[in-house]
C-alpha atoms as a PDB file:
ATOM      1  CA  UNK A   1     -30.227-275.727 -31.350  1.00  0.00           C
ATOM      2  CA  UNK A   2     -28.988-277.744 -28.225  1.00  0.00           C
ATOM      3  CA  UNK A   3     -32.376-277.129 -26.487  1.00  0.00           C
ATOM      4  CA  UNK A   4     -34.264-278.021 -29.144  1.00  0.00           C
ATOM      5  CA  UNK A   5     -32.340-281.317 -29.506  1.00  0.00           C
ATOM      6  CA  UNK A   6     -32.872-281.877 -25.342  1.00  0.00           C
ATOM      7  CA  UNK A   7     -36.785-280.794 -25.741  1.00  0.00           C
ATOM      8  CA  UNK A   8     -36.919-283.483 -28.845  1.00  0.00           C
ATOM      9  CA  UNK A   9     -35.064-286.369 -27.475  1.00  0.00           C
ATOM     10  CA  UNK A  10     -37.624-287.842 -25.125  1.00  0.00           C
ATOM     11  CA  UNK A  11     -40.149-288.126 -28.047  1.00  0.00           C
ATOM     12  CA  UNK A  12     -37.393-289.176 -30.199  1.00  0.00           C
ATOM     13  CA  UNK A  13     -36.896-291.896 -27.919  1.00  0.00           C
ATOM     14  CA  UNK A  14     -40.409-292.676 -27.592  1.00  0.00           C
ATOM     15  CA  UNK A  15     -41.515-292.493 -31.119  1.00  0.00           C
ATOM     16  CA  UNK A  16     -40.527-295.924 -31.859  1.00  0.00           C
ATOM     17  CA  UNK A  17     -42.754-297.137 -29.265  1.00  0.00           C
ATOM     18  CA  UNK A  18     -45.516-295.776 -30.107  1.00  0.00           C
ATOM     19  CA  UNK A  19     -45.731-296.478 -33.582  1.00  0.00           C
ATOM     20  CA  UNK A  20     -45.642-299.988 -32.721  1.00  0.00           C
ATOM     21  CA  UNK A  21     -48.724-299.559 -30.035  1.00  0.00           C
ATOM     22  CA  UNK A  22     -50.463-297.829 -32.406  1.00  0.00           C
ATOM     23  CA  UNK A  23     -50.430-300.142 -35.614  1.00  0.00           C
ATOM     24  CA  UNK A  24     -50.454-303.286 -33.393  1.00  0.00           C
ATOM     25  CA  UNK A  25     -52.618-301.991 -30.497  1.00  0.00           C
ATOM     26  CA  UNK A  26     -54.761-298.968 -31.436  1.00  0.00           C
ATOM     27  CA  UNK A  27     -55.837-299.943 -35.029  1.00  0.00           C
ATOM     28  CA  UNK A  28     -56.545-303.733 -34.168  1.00  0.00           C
ATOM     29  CA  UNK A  29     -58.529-301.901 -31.229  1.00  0.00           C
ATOM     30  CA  UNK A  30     -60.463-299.725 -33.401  1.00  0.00           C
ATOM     31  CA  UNK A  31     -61.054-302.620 -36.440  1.00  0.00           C
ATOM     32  CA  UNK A  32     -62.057-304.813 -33.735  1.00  0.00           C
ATOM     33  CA  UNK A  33     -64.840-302.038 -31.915  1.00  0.00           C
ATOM     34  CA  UNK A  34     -66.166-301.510 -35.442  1.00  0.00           C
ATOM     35  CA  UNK A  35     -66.509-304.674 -36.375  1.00  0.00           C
ATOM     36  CA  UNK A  36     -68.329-305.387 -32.806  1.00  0.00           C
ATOM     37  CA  UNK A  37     -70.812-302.492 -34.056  1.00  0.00           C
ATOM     38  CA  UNK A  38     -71.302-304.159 -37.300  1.00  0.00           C
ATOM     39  CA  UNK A  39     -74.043-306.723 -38.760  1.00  0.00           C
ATOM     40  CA  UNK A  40     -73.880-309.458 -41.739  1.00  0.00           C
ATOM     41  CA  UNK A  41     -72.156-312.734 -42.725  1.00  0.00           C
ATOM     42  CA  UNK A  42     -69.139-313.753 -43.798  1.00  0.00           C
ATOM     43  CA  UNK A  43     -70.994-314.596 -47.561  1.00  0.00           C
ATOM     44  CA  UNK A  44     -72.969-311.423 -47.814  1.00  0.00           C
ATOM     45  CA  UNK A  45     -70.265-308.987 -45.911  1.00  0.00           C
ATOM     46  CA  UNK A  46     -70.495-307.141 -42.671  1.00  0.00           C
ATOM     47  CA  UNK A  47     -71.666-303.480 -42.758  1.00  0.00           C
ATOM     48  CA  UNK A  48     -71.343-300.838 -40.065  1.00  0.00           C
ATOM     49  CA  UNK A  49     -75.037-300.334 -38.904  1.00  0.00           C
ATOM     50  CA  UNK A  50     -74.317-299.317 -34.642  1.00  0.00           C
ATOM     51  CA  UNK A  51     -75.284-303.094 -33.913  1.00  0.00           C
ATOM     52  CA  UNK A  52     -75.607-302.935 -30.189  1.00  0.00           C
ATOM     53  CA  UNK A  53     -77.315-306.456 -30.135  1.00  0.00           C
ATOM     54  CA  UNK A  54     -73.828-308.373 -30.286  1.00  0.00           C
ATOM     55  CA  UNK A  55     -73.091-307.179 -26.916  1.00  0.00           C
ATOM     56  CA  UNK A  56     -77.093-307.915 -24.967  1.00  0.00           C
ATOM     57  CA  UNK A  57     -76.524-311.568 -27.383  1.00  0.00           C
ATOM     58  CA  UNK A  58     -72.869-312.014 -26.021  1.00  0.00           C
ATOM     59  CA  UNK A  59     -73.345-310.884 -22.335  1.00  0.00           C
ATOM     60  CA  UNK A  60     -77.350-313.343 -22.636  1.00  0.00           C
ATOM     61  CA  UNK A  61     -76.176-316.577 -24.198  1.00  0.00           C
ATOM     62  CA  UNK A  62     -72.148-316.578 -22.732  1.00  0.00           C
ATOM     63  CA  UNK A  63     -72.293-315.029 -19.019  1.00  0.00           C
ATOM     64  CA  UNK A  64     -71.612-318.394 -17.387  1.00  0.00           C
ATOM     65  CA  UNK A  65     -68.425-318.821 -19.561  1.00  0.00           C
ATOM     66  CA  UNK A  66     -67.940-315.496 -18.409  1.00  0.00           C
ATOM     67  CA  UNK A  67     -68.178-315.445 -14.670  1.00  0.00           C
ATOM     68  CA  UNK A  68     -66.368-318.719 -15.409  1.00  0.00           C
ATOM     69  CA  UNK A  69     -63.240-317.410 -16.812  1.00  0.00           C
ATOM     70  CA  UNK A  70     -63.670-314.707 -14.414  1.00  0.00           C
ATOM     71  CA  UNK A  71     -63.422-317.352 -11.393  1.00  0.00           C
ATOM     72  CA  UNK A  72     -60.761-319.286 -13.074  1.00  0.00           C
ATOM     73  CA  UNK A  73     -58.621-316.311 -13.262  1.00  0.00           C
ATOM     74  CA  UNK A  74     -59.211-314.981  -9.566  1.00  0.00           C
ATOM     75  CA  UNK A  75     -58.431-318.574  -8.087  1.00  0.00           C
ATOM     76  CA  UNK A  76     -55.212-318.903 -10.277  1.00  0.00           C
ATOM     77  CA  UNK A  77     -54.024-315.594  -9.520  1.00  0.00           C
ATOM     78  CA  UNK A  78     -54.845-316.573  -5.705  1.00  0.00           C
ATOM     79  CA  UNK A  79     -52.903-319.773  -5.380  1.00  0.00           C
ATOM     80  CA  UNK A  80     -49.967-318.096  -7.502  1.00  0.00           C
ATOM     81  CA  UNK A  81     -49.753-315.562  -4.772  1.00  0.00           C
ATOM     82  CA  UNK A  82     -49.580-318.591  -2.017  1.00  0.00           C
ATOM     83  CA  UNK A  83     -46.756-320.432  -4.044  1.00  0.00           C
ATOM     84  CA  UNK A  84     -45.171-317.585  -5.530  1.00  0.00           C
ATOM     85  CA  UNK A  85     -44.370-315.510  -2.564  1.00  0.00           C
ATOM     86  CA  UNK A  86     -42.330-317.737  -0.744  1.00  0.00           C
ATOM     87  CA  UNK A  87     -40.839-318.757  -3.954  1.00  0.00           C
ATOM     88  CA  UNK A  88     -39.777-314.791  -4.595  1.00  0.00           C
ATOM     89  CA  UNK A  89     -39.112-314.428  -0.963  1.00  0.00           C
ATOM     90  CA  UNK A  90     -36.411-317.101  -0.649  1.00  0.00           C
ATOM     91  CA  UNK A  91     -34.693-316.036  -3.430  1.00  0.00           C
ATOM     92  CA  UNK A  92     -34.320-312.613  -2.528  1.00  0.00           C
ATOM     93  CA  UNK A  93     -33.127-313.194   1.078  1.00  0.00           C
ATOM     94  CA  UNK A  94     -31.613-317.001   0.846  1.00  0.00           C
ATOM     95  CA  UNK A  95     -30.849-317.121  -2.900  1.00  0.00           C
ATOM     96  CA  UNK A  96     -27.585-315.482  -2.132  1.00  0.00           C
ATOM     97  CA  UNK A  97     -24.910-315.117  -4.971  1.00  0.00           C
ATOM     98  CA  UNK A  98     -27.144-318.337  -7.122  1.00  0.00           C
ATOM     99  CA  UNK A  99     -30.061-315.736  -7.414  1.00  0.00           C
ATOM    100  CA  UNK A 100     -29.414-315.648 -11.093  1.00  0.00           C
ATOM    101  CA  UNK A 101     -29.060-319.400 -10.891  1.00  0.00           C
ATOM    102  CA  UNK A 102     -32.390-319.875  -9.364  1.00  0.00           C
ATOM    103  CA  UNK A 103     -34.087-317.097 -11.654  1.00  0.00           C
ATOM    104  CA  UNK A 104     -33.208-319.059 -14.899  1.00  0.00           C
ATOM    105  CA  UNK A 105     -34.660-322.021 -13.218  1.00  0.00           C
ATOM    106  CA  UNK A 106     -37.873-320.372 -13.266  1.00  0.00           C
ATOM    107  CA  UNK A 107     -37.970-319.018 -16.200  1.00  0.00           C
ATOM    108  CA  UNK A 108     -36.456-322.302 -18.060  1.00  0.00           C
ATOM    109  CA  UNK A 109     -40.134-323.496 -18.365  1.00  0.00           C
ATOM    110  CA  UNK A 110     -40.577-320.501 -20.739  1.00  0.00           C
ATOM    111  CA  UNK A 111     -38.280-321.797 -23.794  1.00  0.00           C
ATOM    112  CA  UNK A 112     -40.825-324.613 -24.356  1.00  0.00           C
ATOM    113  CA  UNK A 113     -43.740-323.377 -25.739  1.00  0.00           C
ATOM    114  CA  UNK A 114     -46.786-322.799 -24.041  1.00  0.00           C
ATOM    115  CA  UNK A 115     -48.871-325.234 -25.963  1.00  0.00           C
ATOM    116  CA  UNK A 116     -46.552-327.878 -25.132  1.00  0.00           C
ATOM    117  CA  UNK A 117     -46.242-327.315 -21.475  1.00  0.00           C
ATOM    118  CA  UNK A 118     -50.243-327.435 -21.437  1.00  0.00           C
ATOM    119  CA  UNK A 119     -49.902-330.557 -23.391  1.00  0.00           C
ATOM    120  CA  UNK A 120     -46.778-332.498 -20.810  1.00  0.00           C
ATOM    121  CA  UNK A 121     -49.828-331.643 -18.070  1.00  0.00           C
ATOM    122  CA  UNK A 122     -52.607-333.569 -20.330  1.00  0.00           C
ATOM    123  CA  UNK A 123     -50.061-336.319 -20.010  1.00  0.00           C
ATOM    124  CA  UNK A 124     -49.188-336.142 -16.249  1.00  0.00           C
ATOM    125  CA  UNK A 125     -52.662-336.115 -15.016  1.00  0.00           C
ATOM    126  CA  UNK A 126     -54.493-338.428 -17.329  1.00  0.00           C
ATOM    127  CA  UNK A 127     -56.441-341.041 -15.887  1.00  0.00           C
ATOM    128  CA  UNK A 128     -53.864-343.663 -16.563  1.00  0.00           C
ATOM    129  CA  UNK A 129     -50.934-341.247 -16.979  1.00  0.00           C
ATOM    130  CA  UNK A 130     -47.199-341.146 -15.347  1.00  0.00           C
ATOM    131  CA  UNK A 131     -49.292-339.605 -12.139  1.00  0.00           C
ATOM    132  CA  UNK A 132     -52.402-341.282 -11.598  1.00  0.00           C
ATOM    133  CA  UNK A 133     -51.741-344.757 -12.716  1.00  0.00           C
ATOM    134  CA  UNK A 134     -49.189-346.120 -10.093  1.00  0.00           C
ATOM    135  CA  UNK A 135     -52.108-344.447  -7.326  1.00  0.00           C
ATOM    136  CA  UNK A 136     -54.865-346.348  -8.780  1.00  0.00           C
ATOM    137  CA  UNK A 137     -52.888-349.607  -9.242  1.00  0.00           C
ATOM    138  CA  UNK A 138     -51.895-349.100  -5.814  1.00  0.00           C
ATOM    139  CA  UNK A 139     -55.044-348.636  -4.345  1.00  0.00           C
ATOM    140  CA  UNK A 140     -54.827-345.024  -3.042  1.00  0.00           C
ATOM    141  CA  UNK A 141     -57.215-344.159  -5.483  1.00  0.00           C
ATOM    142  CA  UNK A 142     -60.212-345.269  -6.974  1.00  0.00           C
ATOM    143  CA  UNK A 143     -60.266-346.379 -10.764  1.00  0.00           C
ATOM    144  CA  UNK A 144     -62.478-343.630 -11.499  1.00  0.00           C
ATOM    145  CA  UNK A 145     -60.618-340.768 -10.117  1.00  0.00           C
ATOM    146  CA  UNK A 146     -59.718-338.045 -12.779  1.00  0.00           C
ATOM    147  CA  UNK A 147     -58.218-335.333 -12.511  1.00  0.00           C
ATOM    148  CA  UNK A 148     -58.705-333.686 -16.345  1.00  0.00           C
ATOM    149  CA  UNK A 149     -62.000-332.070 -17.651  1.00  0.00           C
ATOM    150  CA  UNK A 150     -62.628-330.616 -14.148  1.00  0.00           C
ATOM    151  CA  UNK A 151     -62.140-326.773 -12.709  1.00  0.00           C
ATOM    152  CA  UNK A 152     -58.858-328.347 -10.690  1.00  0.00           C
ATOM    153  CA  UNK A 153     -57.182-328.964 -14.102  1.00  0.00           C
ATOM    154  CA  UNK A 154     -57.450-326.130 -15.606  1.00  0.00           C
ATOM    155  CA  UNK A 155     -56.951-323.690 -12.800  1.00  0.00           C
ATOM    156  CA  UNK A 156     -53.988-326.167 -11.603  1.00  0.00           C
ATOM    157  CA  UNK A 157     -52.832-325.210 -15.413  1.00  0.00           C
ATOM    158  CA  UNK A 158     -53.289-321.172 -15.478  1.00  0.00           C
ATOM    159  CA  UNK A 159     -51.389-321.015 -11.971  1.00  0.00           C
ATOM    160  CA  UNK A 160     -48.712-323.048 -13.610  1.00  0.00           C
ATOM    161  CA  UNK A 161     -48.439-321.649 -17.033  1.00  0.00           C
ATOM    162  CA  UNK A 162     -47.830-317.787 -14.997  1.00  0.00           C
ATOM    163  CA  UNK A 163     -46.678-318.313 -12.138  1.00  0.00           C
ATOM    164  CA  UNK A 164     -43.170-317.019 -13.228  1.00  0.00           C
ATOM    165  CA  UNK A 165     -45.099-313.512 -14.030  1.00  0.00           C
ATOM    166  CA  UNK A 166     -46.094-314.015 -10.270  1.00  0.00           C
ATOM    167  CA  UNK A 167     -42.998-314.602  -8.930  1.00  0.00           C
ATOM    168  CA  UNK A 168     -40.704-311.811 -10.483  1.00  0.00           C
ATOM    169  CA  UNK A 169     -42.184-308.768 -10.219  1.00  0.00           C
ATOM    170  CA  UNK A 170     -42.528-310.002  -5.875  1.00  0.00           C
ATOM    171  CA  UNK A 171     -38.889-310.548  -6.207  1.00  0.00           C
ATOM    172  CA  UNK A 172     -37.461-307.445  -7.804  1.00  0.00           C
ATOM    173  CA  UNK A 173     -39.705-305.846  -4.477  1.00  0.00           C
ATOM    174  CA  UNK A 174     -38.287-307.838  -2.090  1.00  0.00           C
ATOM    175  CA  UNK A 175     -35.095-307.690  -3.080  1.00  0.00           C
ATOM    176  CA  UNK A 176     -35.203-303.855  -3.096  1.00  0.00           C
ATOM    177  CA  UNK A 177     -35.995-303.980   0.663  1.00  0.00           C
ATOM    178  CA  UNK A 178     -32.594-302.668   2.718  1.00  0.00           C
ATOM    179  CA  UNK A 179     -31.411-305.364   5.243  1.00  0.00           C
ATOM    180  CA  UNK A 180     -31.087-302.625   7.997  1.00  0.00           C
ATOM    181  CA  UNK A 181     -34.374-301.852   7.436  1.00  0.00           C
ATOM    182  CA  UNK A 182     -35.169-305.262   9.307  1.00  0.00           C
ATOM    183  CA  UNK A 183     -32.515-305.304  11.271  1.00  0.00           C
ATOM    184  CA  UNK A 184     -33.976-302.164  12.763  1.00  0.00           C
ATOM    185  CA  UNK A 185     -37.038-304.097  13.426  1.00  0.00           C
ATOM    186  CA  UNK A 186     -35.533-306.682  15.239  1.00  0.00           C
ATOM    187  CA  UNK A 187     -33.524-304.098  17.419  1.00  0.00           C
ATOM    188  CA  UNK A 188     -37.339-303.336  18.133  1.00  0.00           C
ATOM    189  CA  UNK A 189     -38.011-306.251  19.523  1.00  0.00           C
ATOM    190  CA  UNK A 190     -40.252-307.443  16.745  1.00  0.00           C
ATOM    191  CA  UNK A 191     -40.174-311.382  16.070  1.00  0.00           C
ATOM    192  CA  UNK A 192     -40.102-312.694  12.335  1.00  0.00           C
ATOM    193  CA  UNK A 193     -44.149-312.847  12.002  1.00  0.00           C
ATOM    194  CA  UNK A 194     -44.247-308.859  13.163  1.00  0.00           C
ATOM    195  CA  UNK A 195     -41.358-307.985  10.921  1.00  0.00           C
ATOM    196  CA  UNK A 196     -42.875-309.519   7.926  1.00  0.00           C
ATOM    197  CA  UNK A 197     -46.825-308.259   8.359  1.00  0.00           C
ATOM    198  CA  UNK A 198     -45.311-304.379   9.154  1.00  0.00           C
ATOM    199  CA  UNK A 199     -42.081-304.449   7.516  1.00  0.00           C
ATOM    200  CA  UNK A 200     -41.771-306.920   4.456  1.00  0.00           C
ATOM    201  CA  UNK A 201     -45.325-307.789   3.611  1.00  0.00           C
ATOM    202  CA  UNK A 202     -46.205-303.846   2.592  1.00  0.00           C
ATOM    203  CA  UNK A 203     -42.957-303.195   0.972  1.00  0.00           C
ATOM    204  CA  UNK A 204     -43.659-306.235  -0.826  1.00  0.00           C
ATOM    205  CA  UNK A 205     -46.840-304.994  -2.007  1.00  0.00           C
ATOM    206  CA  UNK A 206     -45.399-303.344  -5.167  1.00  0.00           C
ATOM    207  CA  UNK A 207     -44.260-306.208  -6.866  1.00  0.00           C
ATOM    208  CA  UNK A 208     -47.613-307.966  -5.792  1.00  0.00           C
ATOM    209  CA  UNK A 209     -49.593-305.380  -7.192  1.00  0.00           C
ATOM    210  CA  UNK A 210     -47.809-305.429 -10.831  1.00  0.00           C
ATOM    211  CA  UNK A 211     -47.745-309.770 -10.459  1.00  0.00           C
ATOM    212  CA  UNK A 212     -51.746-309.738  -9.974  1.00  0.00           C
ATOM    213  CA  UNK A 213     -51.856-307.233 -12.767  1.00  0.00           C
ATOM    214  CA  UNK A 214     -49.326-309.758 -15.461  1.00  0.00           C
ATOM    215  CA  UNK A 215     -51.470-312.804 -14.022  1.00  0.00           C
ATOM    216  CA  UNK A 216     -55.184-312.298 -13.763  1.00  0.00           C
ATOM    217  CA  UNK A 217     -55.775-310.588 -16.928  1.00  0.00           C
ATOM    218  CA  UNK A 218     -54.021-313.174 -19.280  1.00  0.00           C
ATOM    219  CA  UNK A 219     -55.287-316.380 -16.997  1.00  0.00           C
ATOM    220  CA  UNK A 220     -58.849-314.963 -17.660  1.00  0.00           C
ATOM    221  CA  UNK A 221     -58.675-314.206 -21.174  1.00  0.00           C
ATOM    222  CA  UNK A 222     -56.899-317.600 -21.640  1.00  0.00           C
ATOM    223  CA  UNK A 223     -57.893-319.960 -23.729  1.00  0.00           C
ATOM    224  CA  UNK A 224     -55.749-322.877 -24.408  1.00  0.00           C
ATOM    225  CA  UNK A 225     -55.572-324.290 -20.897  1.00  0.00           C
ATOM    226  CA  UNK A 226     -59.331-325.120 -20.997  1.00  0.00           C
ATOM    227  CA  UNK A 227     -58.862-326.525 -24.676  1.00  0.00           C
ATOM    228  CA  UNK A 228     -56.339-328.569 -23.229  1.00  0.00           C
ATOM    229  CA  UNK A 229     -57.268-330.223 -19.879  1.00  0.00           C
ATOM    230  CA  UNK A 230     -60.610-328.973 -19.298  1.00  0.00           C
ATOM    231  CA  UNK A 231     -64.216-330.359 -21.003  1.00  0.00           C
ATOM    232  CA  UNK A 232     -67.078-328.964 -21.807  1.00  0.00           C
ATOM    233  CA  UNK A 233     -68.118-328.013 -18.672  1.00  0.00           C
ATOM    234  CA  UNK A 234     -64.677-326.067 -18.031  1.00  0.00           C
ATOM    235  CA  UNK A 235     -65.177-323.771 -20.904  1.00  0.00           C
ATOM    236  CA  UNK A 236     -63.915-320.264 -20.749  1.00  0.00           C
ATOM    237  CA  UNK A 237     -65.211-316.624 -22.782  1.00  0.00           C
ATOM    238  CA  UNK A 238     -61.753-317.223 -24.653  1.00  0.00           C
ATOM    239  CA  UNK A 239     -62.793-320.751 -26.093  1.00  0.00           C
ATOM    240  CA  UNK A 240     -65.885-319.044 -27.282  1.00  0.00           C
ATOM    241  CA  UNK A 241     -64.560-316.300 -29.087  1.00  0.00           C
ATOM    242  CA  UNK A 242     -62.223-318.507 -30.440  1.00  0.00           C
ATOM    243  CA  UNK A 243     -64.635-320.497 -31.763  1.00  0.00           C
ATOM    244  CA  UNK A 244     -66.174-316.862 -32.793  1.00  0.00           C
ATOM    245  CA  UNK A 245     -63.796-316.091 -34.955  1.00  0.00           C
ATOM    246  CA  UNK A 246     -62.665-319.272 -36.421  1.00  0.00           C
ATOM    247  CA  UNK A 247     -64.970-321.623 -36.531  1.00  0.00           C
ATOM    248  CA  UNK A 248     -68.634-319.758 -37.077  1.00  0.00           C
ATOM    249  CA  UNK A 249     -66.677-317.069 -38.279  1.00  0.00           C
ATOM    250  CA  UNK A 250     -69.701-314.507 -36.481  1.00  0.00           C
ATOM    251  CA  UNK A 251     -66.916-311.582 -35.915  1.00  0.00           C
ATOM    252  CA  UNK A 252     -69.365-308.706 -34.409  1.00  0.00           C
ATOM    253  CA  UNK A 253     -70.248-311.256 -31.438  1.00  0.00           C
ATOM    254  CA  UNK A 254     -66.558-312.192 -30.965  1.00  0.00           C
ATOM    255  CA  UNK A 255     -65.612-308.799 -31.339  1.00  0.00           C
ATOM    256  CA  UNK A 256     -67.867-307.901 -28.740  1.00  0.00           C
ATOM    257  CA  UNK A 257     -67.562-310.195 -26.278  1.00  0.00           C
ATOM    258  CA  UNK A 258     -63.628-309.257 -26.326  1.00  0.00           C
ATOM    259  CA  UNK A 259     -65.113-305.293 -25.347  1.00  0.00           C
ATOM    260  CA  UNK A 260     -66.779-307.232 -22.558  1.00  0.00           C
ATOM    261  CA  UNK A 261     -64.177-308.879 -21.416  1.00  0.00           C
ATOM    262  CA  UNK A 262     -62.180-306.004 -21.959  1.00  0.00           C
ATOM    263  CA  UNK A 263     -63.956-303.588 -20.221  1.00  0.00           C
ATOM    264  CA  UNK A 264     -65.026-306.065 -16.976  1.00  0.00           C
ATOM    265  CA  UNK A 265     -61.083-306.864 -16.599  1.00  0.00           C
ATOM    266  CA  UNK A 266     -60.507-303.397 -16.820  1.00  0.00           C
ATOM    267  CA  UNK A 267     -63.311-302.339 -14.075  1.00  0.00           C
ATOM    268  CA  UNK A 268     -61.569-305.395 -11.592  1.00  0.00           C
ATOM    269  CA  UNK A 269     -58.223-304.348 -12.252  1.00  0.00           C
ATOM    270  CA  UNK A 270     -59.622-300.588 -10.924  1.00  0.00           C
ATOM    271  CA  UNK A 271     -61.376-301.564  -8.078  1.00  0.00           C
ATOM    272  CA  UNK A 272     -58.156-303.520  -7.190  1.00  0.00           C
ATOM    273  CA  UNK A 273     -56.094-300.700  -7.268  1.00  0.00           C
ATOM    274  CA  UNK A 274     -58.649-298.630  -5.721  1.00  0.00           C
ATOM    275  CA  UNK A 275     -58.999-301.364  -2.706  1.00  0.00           C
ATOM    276  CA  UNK A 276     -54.501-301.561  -2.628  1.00  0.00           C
ATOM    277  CA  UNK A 277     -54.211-297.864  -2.909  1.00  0.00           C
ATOM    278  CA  UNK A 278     -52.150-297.624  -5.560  1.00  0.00           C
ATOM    279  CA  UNK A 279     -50.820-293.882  -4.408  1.00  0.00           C
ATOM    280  CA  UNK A 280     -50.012-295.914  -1.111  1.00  0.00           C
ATOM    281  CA  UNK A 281     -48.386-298.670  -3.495  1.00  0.00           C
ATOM    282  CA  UNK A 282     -46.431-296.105  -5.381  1.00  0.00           C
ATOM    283  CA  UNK A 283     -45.206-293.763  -3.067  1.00  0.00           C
ATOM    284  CA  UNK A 284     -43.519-297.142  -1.303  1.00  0.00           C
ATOM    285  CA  UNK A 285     -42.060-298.444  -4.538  1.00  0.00           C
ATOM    286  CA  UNK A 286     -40.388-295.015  -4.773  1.00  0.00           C
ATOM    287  CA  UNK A 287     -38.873-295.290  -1.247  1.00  0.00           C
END
């Protein structure tokens, strides 16, 4: 009886889990891939007919939002990476015993909500705003200069908005990282650049792997920053299915651009690992 309690436990413990991916993940997946195969109106219904034509229609009339959102997403992810490293890396080695301190510093952002943090940014950087104004009126820049309803904004937005899901998963990687381990590289006569490109920098790589994963894929698939502080020339694939599924109500073309999106995050998120070498990423986080 004991060893069939031990054999059960693990699914025990996992059953739980699961029934929550499958009612909130797996059916919404499945309703969703139906509906992208299906054809109608909202007035007359939608019936199941294999409707490829959603996806040619989605992929013909939305590819710049697209390789928009896609672009968006790589340059946030990019600069989050610049600011975020440091960020992660002085924590874990200078943060000392106000790492906690400085963790719930970074993640205070996080009990405003997000649509209100977009929003405080809409204020900052509006032409006449807390940011801008004083520069114009001071002459360091011209009346016309704006800053909202251009690519800056709304990248400068996504990079904000996750750059904590940047920063941690670095940290908990750097942190792991034994101190003798770089004191033996400095009783190898390595300086502080050659310690950190052979020593810190791959044992780092880890948490950077996991913080691109958290970062890109939401920042693409993100929506309200472009609502917010971007125009209509800023518009991303998740403004348009959006619009998809709540304004025009068309739910096979919003249901298929999501599979799009789906499946091209899916194929970048692969050829990242495949270009990391995630067995090489692995094997170190298990050192």
């Amino acid at each position: 009886m004991s060893r069939v309690r031990a054999a059960l436990t693990p699914y025990a413990l996992i059953f739980p889990g699961g029934v929550w991916l499958a009612i909130f993940f797996v059916v919404p997946t499945v309703v969703m891939l139906s509906l992208s195969l299906q054809s109608g109106n909202v007035a007359d219904g939608f019936v199941f007919t294999w409707n490829w034509q959603s996806y040619v229609d989605g992929l013909t009339n939305y590819h710049d939002q697209i390789i928009r959102s896609l672009a968006y997403g790589l340059a946030a992810t990019l600069i989050q990476i610049v600011i975020g490293f440091p960020v992660a890396y002085w924590i874990a080695f200078k943060g000392g015993r106000h790492k906690s301190v400085y963790l719930f510093l970074l993640l205070l952002p996080f009990l405003v909500s997000f649509v209100l943090r977009t929003i405080s940014w809409q204020f900052l950087l509006s032409d006449n705003g807390m940011l801008l104004g004083p520069l114009k009126d001071l002459g360091l820049l011209p009346h016309d200069f704006r800053v909202l309803a251009t690519p800056y904004a709304v990248i400068g937005g996504l990079a904000y908005n996750f750059l904590p899901f940047m920063v941690l998963p670095m940290y908990v990687a750097l942190e792991r990282i034994d101190p003798r381990v770089l004191e033996a590289a400095n009783d190898l006569y390595a300086n502080k650049f050659q310690t950190f490109i052979r020593v810190v920098f791959p044992l780092s790589l880890p948490g950077v792997f996991a913080g691109v994963l958290m970062t890109f894929v939401p920042a693409t698939s993100d929506y309200v920053n472009a609502s917010v502080l971007g125009g209509t020339n800023t518009t991303m694939i998740g403004n348009v299915i959006q619009n998809q599924y709540l304004v025009t109500q068309d739910y096979p073309t919003a249901s298929a651009l999501s599979f799009t999106l789906m499946a091209l995050l899916l194929i970048g998120i692969f050829a990242y690992a495949k270009a990391l070498g995630t067995e090489d990423v692995l094997e170190v986080a298990a050192r």
